[in-house]
Protein backbone atom coordinates (compact mmCIF):
# COMPACT_ATOMS: atom_id res chain seq x y z
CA UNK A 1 91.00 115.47 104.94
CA UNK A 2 92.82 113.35 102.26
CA UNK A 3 91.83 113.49 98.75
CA UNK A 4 90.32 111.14 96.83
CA UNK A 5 93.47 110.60 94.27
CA UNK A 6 95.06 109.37 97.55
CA UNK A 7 92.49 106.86 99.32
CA UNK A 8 92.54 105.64 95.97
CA UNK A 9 96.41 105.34 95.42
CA UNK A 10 96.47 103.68 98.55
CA UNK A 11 94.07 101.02 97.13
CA UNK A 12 96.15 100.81 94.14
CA UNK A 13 99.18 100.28 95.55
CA UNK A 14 98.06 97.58 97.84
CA UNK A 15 97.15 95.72 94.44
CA UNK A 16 99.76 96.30 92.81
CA UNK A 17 101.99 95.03 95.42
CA UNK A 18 100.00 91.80 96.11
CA UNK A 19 100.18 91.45 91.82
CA UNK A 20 103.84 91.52 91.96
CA UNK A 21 104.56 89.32 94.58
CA UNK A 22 101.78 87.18 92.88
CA UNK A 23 103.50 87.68 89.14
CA UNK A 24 106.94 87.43 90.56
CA UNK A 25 106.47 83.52 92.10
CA UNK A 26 105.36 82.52 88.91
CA UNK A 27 108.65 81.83 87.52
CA UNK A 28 110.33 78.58 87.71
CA UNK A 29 114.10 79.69 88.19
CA UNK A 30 114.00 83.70 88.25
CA UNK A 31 110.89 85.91 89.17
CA UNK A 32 108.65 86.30 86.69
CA UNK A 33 108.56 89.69 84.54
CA UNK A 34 105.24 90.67 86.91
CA UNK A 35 107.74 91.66 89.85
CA UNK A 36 108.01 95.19 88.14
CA UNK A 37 104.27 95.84 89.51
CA UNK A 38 105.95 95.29 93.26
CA UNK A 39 107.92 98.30 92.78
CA UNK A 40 105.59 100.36 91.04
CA UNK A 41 103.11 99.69 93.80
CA UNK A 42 106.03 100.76 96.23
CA UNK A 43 106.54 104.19 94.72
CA UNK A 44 102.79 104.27 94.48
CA UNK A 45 103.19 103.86 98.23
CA UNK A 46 105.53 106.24 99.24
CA UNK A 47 104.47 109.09 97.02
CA UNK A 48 100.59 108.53 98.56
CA UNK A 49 101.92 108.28 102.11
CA UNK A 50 103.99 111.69 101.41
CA UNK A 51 100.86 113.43 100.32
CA UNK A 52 99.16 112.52 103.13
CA UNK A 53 101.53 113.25 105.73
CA UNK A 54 101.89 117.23 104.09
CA UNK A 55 98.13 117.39 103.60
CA UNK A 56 97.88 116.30 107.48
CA UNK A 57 100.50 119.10 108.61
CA UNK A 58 99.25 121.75 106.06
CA UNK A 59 95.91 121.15 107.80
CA UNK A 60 96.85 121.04 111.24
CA UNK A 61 98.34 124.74 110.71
């Protein structure tokens, strides 16, 4: 069963995401300096979806 530090990163990463897409259209000629939170939320992503797919095949064994 997944921990609570990862249904929770999953939340957070979601956010994060829709913030930087969100922060990044608010420039007028470049993306705005809020399209760092999209790739936080994207390693916020991957290293969530890691732990849960080794806590899922550490359990299953």
């Amino acid at each position: 069963m997944p921990s609570h530090g990862t249904r929770i990163g999953f939340v957070v990463a979601a956010l994060l995401v829709s913030g930087g897409f969100f922060g990044g259209g608010m420039g007028k000629e470049r993306p705005g300096a809020l399209i760092a939170l999209l790739w936080v939320g994207v390693v916020v992503l991957a290293a969530r979806l890691i732990t849960l797919g080794v806590g899922l095949i550490r359990a299953r064994t």
